[in-house]
Every structure is written in structure tokens, then in C-alpha cells.
C-alpha atoms as a PDB file:
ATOM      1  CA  UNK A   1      81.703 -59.947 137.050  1.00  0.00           C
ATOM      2  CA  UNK A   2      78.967 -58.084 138.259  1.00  0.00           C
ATOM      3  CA  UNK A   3      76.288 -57.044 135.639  1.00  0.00           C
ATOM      4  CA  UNK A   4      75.992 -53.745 134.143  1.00  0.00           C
ATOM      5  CA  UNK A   5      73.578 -50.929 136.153  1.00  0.00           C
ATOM      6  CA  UNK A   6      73.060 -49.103 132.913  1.00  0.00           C
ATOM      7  CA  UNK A   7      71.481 -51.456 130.985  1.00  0.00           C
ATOM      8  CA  UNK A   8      68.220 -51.681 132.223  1.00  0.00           C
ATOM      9  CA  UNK A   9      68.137 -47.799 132.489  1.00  0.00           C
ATOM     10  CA  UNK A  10      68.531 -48.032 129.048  1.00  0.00           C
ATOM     11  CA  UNK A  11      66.382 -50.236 128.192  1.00  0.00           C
ATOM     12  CA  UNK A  12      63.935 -48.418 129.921  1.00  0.00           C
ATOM     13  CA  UNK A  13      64.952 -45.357 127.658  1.00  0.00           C
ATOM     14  CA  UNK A  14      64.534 -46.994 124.818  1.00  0.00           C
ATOM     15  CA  UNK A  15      61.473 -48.447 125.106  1.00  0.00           C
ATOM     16  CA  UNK A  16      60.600 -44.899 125.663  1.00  0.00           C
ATOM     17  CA  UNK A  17      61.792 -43.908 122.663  1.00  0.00           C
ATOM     18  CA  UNK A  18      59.797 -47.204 120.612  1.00  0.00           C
ATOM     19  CA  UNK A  19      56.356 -46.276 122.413  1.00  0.00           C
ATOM     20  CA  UNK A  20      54.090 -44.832 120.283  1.00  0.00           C
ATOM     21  CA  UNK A  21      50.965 -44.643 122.506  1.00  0.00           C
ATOM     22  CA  UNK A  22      51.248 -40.971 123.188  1.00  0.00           C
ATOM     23  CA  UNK A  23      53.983 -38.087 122.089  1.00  0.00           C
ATOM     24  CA  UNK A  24      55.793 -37.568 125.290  1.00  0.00           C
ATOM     25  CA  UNK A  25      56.277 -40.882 127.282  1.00  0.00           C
ATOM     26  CA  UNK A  26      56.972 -40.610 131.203  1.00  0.00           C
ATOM     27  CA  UNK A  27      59.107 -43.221 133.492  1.00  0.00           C
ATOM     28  CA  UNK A  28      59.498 -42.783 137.454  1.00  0.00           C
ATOM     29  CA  UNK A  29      62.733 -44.348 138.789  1.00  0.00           C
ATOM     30  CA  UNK A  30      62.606 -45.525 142.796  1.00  0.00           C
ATOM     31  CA  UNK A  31      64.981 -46.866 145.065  1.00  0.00           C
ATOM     32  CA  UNK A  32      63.372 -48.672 147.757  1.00  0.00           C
ATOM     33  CA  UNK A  33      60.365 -47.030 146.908  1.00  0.00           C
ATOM     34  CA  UNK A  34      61.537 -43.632 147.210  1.00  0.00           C
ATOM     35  CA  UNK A  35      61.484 -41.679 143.809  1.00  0.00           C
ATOM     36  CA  UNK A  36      64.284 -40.351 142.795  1.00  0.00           C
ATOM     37  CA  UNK A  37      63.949 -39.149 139.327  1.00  0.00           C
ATOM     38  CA  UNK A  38      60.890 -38.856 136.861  1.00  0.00           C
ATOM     39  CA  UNK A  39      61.905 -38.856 133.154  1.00  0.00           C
ATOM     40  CA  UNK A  40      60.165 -37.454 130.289  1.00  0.00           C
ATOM     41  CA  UNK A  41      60.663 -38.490 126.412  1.00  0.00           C
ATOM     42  CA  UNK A  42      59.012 -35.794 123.933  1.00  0.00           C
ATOM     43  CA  UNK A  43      59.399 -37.215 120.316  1.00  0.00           C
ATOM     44  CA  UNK A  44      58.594 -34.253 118.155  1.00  0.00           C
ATOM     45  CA  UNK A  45      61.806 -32.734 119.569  1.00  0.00           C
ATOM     46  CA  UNK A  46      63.913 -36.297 120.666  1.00  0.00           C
ATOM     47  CA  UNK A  47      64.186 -35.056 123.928  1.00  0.00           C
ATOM     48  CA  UNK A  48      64.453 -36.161 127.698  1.00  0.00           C
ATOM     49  CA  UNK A  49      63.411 -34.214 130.446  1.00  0.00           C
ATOM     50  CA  UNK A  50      65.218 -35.641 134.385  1.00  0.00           C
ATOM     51  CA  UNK A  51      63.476 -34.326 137.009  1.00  0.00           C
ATOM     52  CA  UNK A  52      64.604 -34.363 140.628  1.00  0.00           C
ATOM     53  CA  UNK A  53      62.779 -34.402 142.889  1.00  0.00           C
ATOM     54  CA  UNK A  54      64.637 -33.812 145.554  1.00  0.00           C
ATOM     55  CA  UNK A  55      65.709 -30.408 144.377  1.00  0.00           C
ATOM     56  CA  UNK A  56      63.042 -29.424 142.118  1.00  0.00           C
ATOM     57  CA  UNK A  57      65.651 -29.316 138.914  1.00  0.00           C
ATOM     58  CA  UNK A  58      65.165 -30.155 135.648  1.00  0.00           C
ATOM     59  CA  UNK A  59      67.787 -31.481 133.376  1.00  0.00           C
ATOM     60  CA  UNK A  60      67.679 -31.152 129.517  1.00  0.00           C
ATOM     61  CA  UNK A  61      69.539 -34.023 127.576  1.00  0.00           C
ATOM     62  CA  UNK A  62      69.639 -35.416 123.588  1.00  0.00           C
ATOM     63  CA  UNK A  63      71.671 -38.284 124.202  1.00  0.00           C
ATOM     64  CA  UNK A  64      70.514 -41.360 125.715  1.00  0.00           C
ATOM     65  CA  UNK A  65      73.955 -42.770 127.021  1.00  0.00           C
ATOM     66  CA  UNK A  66      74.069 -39.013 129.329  1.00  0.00           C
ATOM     67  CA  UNK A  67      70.118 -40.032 130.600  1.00  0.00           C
ATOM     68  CA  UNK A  68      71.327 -42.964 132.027  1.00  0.00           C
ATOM     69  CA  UNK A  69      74.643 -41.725 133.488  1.00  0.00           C
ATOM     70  CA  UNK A  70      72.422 -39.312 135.231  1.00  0.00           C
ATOM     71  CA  UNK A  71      69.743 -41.717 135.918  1.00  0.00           C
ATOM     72  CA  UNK A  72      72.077 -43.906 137.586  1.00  0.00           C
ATOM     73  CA  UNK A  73      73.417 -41.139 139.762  1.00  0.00           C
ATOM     74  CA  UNK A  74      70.157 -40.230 140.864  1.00  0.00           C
ATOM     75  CA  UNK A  75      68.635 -43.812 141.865  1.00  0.00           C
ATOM     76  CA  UNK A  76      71.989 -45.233 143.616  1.00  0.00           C
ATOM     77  CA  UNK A  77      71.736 -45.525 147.285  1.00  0.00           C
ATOM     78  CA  UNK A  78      72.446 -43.225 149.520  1.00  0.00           C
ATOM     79  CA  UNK A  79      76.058 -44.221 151.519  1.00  0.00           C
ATOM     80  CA  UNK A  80      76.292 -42.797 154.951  1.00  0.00           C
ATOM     81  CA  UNK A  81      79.620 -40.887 155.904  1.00  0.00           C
ATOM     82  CA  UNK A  82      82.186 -42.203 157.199  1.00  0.00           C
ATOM     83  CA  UNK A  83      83.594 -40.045 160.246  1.00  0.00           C
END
């Protein structure tokens, strides 16, 4: 069985979360050294912040399980189409 992707986004996020070195905490996620999402914590309101670079958007979430859904969208690879 192949291993789970979402676990070490979440990991990640959590140690996000744990991080007490400064109120908002801020991760860059890259595939193949392209970046493909930053991601913001802010404690004082338990939020994360997904930005995309790639269309300038900014996504809003409370719930870490949705983060790394999203995460994982963001940082798969690209498949070319098939004609």
C-alpha cells in the first residue's frame, strides 16, 4: 500500500499550530521547486490562510483536515493531457 500524501501536510499543519515563536506561523509548499502554495497559521483567531500563487487567491479555512485537502491539490504534479 502506498503511504498516505496527507500526512506530512499535516504534520506540517500541526506543527504550525504547536509553534509558539511568533503569532502567525508561515509554511511554503514546492513541487520540484516550484511553489505552489504559501500557508499562513494566525493563532489569536485559529486560522489558515492558502495562498496561490498561481492565481493570486486566497483561501480562508478553520479546519485542518480541509488545509490539507487543498494543500494536496495545490502541490500534486501537473499531468499533461491526453489527446
Amino acid at each position: 500500500m502506498k503511504p498516505s500524501s496527507l500526512r506530512p501536510i499535516i504534520l506540517r499543519l500541526e506543527a504550525m499550530i504547536e509553534d509558539t515563536t511568533d503569532d502567525v506561523q508561515v509554511r511554503r509548499f514546492e513541487t520540484d521547486g516550484q511553489l505552489r502554495a504559501t500557508v499562513e497559521y494566525f493563532k489569536d483567531r485559529d486560522l489558515f490562510i492558502i495562498k496561490d500563487p498561481s492565481i493570486e487567491e486566497e483561501m480562508e479555512f478553520d479546519n485542518i483536515d480541509f488545509v490539507a485537502m487543498e494543500i494536496l491539490e495545490l502541490i500534486q504534479p501537473v499531468l499533461p493531457e491526453e489527446n
